[in-house]
N, C-alpha and C. Protein backbone atom coordinates (compact mmCIF):
# COMPACT_ATOMS: atom_id res chain seq x y z
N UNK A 1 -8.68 15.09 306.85
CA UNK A 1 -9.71 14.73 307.80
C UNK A 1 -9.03 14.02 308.97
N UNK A 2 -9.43 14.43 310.11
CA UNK A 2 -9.00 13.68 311.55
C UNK A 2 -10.08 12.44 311.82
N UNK A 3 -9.70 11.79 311.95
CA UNK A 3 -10.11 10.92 312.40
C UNK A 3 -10.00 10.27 313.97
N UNK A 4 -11.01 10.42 315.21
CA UNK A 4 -10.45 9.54 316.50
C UNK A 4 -11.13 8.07 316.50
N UNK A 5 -10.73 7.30 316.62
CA UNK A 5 -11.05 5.85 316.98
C UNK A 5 -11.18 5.47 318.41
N UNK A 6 -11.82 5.03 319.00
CA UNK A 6 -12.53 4.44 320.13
C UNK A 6 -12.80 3.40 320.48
N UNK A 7 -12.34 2.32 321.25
CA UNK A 7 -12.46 1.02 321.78
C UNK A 7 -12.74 1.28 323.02
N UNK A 8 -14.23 1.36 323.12
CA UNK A 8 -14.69 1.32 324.60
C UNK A 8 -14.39 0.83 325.37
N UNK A 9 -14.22 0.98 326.75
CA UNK A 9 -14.22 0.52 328.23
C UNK A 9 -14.36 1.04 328.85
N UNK A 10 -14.86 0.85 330.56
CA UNK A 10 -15.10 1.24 331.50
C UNK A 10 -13.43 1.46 332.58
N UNK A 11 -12.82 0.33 332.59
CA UNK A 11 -11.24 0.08 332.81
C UNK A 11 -10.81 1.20 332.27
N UNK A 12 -10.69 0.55 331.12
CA UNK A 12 -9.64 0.96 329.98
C UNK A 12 -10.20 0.94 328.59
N UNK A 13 -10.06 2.65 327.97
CA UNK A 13 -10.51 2.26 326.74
C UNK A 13 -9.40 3.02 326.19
N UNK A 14 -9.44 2.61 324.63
CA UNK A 14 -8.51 2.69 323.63
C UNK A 14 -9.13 4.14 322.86
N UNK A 15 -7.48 4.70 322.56
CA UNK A 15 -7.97 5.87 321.68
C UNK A 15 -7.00 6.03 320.61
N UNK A 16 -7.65 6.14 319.14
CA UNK A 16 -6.57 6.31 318.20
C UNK A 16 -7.07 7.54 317.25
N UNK A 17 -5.68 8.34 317.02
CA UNK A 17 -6.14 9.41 316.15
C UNK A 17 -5.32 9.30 314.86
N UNK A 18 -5.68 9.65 313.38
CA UNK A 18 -5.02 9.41 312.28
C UNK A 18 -5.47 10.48 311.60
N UNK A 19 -4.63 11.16 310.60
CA UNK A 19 -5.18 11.91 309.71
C UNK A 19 -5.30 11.17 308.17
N UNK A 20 -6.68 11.59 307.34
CA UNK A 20 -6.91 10.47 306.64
C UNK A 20 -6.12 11.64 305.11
N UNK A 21 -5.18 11.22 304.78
CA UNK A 21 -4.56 12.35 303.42
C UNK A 21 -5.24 11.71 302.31
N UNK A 22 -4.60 11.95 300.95
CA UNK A 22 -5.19 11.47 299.78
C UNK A 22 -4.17 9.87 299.82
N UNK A 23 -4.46 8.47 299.72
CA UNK A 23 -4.19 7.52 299.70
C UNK A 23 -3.03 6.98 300.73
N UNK A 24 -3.15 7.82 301.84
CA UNK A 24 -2.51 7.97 302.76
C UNK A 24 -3.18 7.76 304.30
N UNK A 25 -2.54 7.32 305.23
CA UNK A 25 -3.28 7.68 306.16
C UNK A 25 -1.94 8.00 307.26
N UNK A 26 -1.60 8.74 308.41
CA UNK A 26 -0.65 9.14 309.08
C UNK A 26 -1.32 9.30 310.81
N UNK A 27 -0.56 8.83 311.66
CA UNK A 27 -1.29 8.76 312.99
C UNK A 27 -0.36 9.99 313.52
N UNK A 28 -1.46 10.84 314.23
CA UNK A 28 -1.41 11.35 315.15
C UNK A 28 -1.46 11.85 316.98
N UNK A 29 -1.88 10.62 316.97
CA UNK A 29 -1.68 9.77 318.55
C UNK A 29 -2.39 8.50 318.68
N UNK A 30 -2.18 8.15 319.72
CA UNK A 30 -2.87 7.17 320.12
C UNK A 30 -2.37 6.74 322.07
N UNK A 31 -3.21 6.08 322.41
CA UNK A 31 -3.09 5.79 323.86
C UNK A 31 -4.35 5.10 324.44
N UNK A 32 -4.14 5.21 325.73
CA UNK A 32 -5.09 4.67 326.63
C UNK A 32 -6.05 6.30 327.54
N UNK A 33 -7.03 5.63 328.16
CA UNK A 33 -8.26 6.65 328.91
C UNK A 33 -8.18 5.38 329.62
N UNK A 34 -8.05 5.66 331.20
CA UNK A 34 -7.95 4.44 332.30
C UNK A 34 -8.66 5.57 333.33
N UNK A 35 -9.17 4.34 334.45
CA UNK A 35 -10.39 4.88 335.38
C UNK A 35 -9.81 4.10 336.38
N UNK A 36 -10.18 4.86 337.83
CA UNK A 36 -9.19 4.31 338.79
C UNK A 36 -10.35 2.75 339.45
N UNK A 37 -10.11 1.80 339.54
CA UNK A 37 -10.66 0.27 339.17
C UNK A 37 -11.24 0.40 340.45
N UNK A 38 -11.01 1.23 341.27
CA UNK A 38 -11.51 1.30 342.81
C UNK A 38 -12.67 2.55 343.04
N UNK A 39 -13.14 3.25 341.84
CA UNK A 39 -13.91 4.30 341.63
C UNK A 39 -15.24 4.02 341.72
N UNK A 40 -15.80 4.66 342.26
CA UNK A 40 -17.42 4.40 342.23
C UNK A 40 -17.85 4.30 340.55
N UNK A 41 -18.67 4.00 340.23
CA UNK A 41 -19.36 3.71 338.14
C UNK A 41 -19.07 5.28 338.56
N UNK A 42 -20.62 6.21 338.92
CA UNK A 42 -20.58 7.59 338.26
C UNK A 42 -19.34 7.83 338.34
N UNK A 43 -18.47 8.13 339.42
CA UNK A 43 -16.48 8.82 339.16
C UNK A 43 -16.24 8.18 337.94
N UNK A 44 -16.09 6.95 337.29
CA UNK A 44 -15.60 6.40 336.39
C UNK A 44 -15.47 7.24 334.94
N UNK A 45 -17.14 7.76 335.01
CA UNK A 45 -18.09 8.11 333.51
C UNK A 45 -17.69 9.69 333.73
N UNK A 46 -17.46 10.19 335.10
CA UNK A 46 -17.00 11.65 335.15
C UNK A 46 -15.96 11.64 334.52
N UNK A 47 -14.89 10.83 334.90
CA UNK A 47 -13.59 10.46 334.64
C UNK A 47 -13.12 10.30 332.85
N UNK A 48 -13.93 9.47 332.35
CA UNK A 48 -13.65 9.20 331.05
C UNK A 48 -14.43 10.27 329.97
N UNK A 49 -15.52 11.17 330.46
CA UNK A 49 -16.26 12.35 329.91
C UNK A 49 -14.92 13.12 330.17
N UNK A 50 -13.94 13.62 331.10
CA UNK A 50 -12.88 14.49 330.85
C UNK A 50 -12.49 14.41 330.00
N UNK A 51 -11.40 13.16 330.68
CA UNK A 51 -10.41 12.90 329.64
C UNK A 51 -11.25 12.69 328.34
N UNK A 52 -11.89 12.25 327.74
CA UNK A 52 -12.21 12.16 326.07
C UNK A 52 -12.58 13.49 325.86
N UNK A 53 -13.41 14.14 326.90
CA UNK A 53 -13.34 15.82 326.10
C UNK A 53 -12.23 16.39 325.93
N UNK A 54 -11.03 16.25 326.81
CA UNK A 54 -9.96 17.09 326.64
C UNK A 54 -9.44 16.73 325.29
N UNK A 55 -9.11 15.00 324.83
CA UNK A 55 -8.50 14.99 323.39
C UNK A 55 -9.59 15.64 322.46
N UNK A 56 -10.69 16.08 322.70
CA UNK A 56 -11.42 16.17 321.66
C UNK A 56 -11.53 17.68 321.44
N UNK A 57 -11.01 18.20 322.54
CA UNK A 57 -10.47 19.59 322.04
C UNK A 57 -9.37 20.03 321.95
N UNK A 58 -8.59 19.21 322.12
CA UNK A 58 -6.82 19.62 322.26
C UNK A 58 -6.89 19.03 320.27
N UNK A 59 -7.14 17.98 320.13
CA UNK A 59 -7.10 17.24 317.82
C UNK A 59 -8.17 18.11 317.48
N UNK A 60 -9.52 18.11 318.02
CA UNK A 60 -10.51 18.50 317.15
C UNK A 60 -10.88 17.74 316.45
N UNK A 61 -11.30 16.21 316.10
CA UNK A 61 -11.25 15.69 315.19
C UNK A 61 -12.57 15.52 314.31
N UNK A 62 -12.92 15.55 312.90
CA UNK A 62 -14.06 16.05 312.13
C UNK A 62 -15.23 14.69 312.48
N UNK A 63 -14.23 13.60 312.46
CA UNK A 63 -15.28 12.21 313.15
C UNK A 63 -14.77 11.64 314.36
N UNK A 64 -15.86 11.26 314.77
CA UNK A 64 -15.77 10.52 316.13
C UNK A 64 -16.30 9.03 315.78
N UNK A 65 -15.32 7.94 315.86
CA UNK A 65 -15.45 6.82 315.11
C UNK A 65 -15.25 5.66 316.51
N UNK A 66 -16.26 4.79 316.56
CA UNK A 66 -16.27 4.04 317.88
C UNK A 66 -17.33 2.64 317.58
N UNK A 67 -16.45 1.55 318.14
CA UNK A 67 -16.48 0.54 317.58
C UNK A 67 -18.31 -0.33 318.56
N UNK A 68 -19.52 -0.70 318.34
CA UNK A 68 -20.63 -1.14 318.77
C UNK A 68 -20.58 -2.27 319.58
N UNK A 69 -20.77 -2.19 320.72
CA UNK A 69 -21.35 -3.47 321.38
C UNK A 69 -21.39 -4.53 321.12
N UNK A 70 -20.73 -5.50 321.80
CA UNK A 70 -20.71 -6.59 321.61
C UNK A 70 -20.49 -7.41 322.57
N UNK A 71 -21.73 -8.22 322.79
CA UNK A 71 -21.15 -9.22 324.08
C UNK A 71 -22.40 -10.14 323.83
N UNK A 72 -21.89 -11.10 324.31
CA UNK A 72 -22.32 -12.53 324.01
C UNK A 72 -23.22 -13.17 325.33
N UNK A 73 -22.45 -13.20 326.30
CA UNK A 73 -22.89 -13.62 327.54
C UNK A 73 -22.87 -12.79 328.93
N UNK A 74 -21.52 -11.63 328.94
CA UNK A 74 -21.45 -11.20 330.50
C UNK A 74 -22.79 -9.95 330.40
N UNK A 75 -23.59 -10.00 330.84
CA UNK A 75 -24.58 -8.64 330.74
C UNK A 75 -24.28 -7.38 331.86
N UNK A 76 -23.53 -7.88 332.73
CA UNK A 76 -22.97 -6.72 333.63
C UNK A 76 -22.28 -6.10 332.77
N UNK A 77 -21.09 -6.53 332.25
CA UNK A 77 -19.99 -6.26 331.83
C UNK A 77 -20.54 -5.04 330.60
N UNK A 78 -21.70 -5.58 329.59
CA UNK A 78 -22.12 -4.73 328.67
C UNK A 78 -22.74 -3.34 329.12
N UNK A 79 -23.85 -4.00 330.50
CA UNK A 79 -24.01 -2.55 330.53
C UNK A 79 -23.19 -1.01 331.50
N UNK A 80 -22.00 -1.82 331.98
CA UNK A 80 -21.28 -0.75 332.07
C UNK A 80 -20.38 -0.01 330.96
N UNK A 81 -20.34 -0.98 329.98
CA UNK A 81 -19.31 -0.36 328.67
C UNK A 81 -20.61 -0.03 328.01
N UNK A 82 -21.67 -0.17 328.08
CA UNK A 82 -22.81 0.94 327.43
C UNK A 82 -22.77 2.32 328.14
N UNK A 83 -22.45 2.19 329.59
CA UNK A 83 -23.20 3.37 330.45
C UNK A 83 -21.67 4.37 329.82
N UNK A 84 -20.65 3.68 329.71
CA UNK A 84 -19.62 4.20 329.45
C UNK A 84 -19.29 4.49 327.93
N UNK A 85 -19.74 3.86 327.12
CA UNK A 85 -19.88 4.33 325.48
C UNK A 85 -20.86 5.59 325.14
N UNK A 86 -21.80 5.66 326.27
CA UNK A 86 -23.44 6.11 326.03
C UNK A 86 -22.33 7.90 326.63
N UNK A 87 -21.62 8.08 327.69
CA UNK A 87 -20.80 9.05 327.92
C UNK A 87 -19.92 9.78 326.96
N UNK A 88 -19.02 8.98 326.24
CA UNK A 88 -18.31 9.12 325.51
C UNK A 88 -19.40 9.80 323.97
N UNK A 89 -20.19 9.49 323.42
CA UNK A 89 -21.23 9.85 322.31
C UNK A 89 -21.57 11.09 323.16
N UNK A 90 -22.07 11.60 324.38
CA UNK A 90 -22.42 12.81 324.83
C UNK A 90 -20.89 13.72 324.48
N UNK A 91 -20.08 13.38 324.85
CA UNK A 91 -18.93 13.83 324.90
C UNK A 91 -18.56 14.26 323.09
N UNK A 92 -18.74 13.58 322.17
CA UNK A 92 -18.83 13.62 321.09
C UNK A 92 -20.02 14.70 320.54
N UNK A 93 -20.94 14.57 320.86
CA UNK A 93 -21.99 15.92 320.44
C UNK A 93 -22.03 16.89 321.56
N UNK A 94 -21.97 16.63 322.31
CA UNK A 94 -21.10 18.18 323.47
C UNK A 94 -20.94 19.34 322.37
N UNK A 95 -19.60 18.48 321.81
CA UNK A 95 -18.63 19.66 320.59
C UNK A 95 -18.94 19.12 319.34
N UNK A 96 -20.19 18.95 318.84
CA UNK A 96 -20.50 19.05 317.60
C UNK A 96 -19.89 17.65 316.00
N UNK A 97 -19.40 16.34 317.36
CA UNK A 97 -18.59 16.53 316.07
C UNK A 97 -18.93 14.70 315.67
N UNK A 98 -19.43 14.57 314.32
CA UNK A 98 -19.80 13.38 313.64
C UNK A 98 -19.37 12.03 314.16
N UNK A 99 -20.68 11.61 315.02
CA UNK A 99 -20.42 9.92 315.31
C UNK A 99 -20.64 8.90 314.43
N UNK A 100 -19.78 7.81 314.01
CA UNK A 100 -20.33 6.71 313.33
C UNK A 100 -20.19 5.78 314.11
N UNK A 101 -20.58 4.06 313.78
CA UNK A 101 -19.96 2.89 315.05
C UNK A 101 -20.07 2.00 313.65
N UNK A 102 -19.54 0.92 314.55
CA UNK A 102 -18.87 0.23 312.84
C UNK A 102 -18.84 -1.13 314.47
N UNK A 103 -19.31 -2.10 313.73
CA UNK A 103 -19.38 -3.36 314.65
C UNK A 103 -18.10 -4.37 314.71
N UNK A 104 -17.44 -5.18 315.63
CA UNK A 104 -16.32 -5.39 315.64
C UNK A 104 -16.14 -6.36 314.19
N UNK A 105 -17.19 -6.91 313.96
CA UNK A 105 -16.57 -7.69 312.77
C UNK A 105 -16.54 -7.07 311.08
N UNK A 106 -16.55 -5.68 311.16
CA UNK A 106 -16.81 -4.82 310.00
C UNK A 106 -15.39 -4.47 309.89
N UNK A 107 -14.96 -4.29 311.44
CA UNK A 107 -13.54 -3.18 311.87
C UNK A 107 -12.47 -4.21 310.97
N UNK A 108 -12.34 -5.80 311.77
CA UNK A 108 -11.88 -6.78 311.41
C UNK A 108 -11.58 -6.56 309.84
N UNK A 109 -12.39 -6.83 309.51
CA UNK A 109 -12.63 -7.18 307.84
C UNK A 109 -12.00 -6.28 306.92
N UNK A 110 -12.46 -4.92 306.97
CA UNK A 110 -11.56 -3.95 306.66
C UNK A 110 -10.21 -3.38 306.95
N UNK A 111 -9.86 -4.43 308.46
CA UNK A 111 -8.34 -3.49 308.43
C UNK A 111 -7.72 -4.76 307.81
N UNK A 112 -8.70 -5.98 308.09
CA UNK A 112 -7.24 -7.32 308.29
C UNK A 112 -7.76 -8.07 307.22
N UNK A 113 -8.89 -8.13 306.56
CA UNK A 113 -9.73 -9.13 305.06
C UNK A 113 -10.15 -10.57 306.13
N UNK A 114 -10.11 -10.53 307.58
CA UNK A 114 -10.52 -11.68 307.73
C UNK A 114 -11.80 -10.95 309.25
N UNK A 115 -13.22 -11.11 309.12
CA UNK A 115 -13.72 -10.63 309.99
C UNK A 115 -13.83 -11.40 311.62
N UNK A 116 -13.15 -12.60 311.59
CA UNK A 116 -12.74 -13.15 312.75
C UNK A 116 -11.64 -13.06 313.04
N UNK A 117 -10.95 -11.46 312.40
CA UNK A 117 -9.25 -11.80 312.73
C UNK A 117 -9.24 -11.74 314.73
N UNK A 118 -7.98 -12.33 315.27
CA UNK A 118 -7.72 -11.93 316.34
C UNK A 118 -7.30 -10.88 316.80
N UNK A 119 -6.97 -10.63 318.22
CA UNK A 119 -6.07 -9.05 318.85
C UNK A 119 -4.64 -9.26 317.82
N UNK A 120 -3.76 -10.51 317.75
CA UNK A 120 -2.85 -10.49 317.36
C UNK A 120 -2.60 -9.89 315.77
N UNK A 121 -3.93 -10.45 315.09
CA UNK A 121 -3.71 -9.93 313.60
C UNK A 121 -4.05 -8.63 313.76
N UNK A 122 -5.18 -8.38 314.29
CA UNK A 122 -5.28 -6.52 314.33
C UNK A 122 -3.90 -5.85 314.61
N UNK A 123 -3.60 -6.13 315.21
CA UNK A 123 -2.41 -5.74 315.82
C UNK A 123 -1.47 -5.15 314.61
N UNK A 124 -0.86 -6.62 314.29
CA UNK A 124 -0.04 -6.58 313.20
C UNK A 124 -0.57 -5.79 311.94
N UNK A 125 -1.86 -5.64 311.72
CA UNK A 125 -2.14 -4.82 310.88
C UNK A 125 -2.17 -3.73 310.76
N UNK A 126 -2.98 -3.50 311.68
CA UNK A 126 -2.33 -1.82 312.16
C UNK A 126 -1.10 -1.17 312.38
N UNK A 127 0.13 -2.23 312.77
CA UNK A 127 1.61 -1.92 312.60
C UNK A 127 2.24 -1.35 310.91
N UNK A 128 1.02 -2.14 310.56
CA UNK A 128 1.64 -2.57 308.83
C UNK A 128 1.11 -1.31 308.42
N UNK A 129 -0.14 -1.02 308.20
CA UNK A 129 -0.41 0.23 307.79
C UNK A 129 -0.22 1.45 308.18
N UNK A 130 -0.09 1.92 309.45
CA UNK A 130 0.28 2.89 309.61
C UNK A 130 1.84 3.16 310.18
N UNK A 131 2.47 2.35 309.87
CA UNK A 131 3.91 2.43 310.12
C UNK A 131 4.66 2.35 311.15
N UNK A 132 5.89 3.44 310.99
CA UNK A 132 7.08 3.80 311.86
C UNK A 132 6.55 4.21 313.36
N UNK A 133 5.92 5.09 313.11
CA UNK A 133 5.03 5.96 314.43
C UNK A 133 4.31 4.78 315.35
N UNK A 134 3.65 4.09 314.77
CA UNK A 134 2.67 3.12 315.81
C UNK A 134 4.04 1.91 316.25
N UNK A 135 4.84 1.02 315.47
CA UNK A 135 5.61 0.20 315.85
C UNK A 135 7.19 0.53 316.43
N UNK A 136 6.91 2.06 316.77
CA UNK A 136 8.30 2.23 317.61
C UNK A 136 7.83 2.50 318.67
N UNK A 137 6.48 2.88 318.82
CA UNK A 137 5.91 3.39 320.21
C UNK A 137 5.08 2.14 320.83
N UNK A 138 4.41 1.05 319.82
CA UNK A 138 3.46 0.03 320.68
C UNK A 138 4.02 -0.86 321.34
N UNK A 139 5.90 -1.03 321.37
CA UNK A 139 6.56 -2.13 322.69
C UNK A 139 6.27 -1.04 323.59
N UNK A 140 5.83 0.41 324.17
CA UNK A 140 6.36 1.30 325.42
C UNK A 140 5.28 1.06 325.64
N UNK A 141 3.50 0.52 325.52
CA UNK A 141 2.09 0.84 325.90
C UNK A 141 1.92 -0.44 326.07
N UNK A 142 1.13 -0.51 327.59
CA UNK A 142 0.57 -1.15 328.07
C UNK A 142 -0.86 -1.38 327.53
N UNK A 143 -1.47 -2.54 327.12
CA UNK A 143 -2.36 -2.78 326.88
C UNK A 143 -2.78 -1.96 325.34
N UNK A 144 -1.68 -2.22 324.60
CA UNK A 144 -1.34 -2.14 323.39
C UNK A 144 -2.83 -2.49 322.61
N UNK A 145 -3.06 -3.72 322.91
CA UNK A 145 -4.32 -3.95 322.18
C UNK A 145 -5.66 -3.24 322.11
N UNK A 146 -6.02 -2.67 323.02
CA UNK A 146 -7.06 -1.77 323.29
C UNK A 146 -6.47 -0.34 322.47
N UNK A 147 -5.42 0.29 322.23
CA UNK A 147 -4.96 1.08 321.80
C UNK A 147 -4.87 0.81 319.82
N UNK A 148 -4.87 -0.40 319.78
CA UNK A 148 -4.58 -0.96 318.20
C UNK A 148 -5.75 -1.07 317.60
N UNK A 149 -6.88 -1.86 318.52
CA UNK A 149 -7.93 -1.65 318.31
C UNK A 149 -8.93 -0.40 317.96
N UNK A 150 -8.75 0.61 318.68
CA UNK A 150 -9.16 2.04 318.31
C UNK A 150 -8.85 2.67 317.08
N UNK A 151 -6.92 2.52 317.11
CA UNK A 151 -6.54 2.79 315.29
C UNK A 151 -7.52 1.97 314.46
N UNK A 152 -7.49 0.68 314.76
CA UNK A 152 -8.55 0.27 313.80
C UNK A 152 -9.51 0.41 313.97
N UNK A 153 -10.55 0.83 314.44
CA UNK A 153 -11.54 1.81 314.40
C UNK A 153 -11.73 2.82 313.61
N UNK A 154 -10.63 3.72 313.85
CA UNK A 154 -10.13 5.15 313.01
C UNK A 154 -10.15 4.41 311.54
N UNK A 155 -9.11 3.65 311.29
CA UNK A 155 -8.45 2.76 310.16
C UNK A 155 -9.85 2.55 309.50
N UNK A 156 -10.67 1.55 310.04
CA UNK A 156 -12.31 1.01 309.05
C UNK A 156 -12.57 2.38 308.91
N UNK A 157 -13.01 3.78 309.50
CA UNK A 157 -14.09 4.52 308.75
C UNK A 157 -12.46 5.66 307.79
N UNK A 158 -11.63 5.38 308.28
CA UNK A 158 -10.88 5.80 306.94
C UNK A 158 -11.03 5.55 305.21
N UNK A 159 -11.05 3.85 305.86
CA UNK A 159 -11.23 3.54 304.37
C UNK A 159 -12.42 3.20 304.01
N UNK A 160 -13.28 3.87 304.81
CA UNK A 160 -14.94 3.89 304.23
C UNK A 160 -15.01 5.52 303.88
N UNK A 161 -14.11 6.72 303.81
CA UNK A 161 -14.39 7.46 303.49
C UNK A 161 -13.92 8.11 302.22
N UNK A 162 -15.35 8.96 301.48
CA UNK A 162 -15.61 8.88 300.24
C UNK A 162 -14.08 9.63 299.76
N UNK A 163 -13.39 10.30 300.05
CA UNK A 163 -12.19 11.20 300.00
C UNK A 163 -10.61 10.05 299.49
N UNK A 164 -11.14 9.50 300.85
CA UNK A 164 -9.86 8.41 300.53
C UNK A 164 -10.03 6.99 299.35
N UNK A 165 -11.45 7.03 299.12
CA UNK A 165 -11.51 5.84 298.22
C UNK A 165 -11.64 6.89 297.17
N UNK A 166 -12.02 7.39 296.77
CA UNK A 166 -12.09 8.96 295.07
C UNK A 166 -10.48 8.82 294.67
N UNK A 167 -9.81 9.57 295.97
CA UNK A 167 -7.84 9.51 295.81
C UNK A 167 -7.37 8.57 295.33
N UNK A 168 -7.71 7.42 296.57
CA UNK A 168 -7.37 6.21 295.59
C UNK A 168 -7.33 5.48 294.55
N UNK A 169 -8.48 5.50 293.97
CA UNK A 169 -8.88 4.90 292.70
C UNK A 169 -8.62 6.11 291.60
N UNK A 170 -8.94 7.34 291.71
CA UNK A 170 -8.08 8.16 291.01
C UNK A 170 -6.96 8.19 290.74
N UNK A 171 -5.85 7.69 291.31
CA UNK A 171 -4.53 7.51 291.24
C UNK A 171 -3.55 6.25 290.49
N UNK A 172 -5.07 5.46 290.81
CA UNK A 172 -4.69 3.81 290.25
C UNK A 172 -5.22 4.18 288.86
N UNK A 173 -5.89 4.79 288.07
CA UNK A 173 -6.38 4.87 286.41
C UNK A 173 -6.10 6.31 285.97
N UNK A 174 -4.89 6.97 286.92
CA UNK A 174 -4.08 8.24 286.12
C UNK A 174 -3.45 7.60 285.09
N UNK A 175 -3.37 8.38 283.73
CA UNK A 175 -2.86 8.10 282.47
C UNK A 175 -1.58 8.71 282.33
């Protein structure tokens, strides 16, 4: 199963792709979707409807996994990363293909066991689990965190899926 992960933005949003194996998980990209900061909103949402359609037909991936809203106080700020999340979900059923959203403190909890972890522990966690591939490439990416964040995105509905927890626990009470 492919998995893409999604850390919304209007700027800059995060994209992570992993394939979920049997007690395994292995990345298959990851990066940034950036919008030129001087763009009118609609150019922005044209802009990030490309680019996310193009990865979404170049992987194909079976879920489209993207992390819910959250904001506390700036209300501008939310409803452009709505107008811009609300794009990205069109972009996702465009081509047919399974949305879930998983709220930031679910993502937390499941990649790192602490649901107030920081950027820094996500970080490191996501180094830890998915390896060689993410920590030889995340010193070359700018704004790394938005990019780590998305794996973990991908990462929570990995290990919420029924395939990878069956493997797993199958493997731990082989005789």
């Amino acid at each position: 199963m492919i998995i893409l992960g999604i850390d919304p933005g209007t700027a800059t949003t995060g994209f992570g792709l992993i394939s979920v194996e049997p007690k395994n998980f292995d990345v298959i990209n990851f990066g940034l979707i950036e919008t030129d900061k001087d763009g009118s909103p609609g150019a922005r949402l044209v802009d990030i409807h490309k680019q996310i359609s193009m990865i979404l037909t170049k992987y194909k991936p079976d879920i489209f996994a993207i992390e819910k809203l959250f904001f506390a106080t700036n209300a501008k700020t939310a409803i452009r990363v709505g107008q811009a999340q609300g794009v990205m979900l069109y972009s996702a059923a465009e081509q047919n293909i399974h949305v879930v959203e998983y709220a930031p403190g679910t993502i937390k909890k499941v990649v790192t066991g602490n649901g107030r972890a920081d950027k820094k522990m996500i970080q490191y966690y996501v180094r830890k689990l998915l390896g060689p591939k993410v920590r030889s490439r995340a010193h070359k990416k700018t704004h790394f965190d938005n990019a780590a964040d998305a794996l973990a995105v991908a990462l929570c509905h990995g290990f919420h899926s029924d395939d990878f927890v069956h493997d797993t626990l199958t493997s731990l009470f082989e005789v």
